[in-house]
C-alpha atoms as a PDB file:
ATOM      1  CA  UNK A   1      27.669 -89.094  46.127  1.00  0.00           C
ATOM      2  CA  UNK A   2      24.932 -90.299  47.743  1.00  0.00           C
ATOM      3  CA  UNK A   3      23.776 -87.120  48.966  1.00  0.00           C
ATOM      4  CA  UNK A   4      23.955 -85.716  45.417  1.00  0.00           C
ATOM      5  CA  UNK A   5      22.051 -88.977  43.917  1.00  0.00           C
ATOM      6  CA  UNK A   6      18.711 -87.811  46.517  1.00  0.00           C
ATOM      7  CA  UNK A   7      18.945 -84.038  45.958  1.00  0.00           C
ATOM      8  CA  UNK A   8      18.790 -85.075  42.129  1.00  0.00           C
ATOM      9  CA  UNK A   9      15.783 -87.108  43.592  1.00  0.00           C
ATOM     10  CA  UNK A  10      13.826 -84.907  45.221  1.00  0.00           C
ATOM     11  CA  UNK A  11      14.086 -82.256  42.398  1.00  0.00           C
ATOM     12  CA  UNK A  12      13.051 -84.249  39.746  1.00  0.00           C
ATOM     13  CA  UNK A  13      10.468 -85.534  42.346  1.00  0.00           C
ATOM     14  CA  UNK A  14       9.326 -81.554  42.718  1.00  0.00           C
ATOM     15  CA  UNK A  15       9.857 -81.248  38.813  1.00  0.00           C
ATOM     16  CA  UNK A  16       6.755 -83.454  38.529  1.00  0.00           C
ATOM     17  CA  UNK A  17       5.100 -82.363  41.236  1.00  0.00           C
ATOM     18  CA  UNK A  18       4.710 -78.934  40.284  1.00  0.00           C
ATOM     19  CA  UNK A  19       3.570 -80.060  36.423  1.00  0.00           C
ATOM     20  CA  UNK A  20       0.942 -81.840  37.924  1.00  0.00           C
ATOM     21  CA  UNK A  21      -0.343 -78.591  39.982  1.00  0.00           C
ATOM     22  CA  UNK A  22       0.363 -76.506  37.145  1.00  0.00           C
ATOM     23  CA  UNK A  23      -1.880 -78.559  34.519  1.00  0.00           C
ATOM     24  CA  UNK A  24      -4.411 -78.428  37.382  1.00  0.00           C
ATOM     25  CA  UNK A  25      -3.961 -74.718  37.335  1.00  0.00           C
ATOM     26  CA  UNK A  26      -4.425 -74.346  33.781  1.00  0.00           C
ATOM     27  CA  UNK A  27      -7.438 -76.459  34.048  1.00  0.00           C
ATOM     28  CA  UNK A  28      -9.077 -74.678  36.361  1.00  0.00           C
ATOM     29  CA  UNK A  29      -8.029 -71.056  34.644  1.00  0.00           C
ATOM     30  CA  UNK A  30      -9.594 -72.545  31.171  1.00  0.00           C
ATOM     31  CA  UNK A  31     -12.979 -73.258  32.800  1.00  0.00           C
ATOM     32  CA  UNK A  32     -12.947 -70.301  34.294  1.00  0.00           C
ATOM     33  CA  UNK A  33     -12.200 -68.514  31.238  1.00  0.00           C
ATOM     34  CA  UNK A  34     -15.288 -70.047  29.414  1.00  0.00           C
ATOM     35  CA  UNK A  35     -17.472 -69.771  31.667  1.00  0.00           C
ATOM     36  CA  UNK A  36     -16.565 -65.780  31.915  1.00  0.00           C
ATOM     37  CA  UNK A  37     -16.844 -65.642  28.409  1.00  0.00           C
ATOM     38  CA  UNK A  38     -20.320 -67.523  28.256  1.00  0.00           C
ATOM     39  CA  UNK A  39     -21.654 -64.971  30.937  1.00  0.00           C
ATOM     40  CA  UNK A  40     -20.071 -61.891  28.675  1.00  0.00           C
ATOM     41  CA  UNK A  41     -22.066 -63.220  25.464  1.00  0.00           C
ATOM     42  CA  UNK A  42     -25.270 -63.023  27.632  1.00  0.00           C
ATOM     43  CA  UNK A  43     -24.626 -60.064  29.018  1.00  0.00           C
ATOM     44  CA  UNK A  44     -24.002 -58.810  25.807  1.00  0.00           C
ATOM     45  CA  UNK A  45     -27.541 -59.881  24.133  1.00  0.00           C
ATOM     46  CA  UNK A  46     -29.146 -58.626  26.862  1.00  0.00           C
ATOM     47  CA  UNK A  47     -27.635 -55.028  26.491  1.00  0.00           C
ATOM     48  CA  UNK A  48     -28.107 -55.226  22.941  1.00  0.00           C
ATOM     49  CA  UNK A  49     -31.969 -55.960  23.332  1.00  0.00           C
ATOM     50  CA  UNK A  50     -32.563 -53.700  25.805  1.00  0.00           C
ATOM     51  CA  UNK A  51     -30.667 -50.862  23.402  1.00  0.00           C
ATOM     52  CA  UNK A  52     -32.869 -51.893  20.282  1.00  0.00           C
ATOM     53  CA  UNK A  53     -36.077 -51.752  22.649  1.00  0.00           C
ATOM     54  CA  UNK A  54     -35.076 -47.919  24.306  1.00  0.00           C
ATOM     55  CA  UNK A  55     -34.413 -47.067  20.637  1.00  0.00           C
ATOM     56  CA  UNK A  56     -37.756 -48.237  19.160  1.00  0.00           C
ATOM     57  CA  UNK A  57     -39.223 -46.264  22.292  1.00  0.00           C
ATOM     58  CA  UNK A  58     -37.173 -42.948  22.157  1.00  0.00           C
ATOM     59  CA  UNK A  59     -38.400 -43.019  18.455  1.00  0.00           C
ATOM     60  CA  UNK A  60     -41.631 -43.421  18.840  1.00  0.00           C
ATOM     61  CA  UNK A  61     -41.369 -40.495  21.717  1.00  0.00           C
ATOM     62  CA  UNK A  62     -39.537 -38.319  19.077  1.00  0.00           C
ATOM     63  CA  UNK A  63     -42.193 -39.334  16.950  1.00  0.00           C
ATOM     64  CA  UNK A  64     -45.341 -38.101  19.145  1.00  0.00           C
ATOM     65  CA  UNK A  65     -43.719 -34.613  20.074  1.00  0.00           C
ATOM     66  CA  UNK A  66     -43.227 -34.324  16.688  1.00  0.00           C
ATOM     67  CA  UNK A  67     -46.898 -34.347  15.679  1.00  0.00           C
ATOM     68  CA  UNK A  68     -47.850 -32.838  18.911  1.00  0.00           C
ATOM     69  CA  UNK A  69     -45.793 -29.643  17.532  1.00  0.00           C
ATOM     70  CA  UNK A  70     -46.826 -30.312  14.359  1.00  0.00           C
ATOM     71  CA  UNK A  71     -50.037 -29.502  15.411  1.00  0.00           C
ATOM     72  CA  UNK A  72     -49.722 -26.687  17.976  1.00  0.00           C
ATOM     73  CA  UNK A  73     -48.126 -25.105  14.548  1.00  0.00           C
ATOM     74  CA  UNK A  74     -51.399 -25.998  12.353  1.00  0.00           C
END
């Protein structure tokens, strides 16, 4: 009986144990989590002005040739 009274013990002992380490865990995973998703919103911006900036550029390339042949035609 008594051997059955500390095995109950030491599992709810390990029961705890591991809910502390697993709230740790979760912790942990959560600020990792917003901190990746902080980094993905920047990257994002980023990509997004550097998109609108080639765009203004490739038209305004489109836009010279254009004339250029426009031109070369007149």
């Amino acid at each position: 009986m008594q051997k059955v009274k500390h095995l109950d013990y030491d599992h709810l002992n390990n029961c705890e144990n591991e809910k502390v380490k697993a709230k740790l865990e979760m912790k942990e995973e959560k600020r990792f989590h917003v901190k990746q998703e902080e980094n993905n919103r920047k990257s994002k911006t980023t990509h997004k002005d550097d998109y609108e900036r080639e765009d203004v550029q490739n038209i305004t390339d489109t836009e010279e040739k254009r004339r250029k042949l426009q031109d070369e035609v007149e």
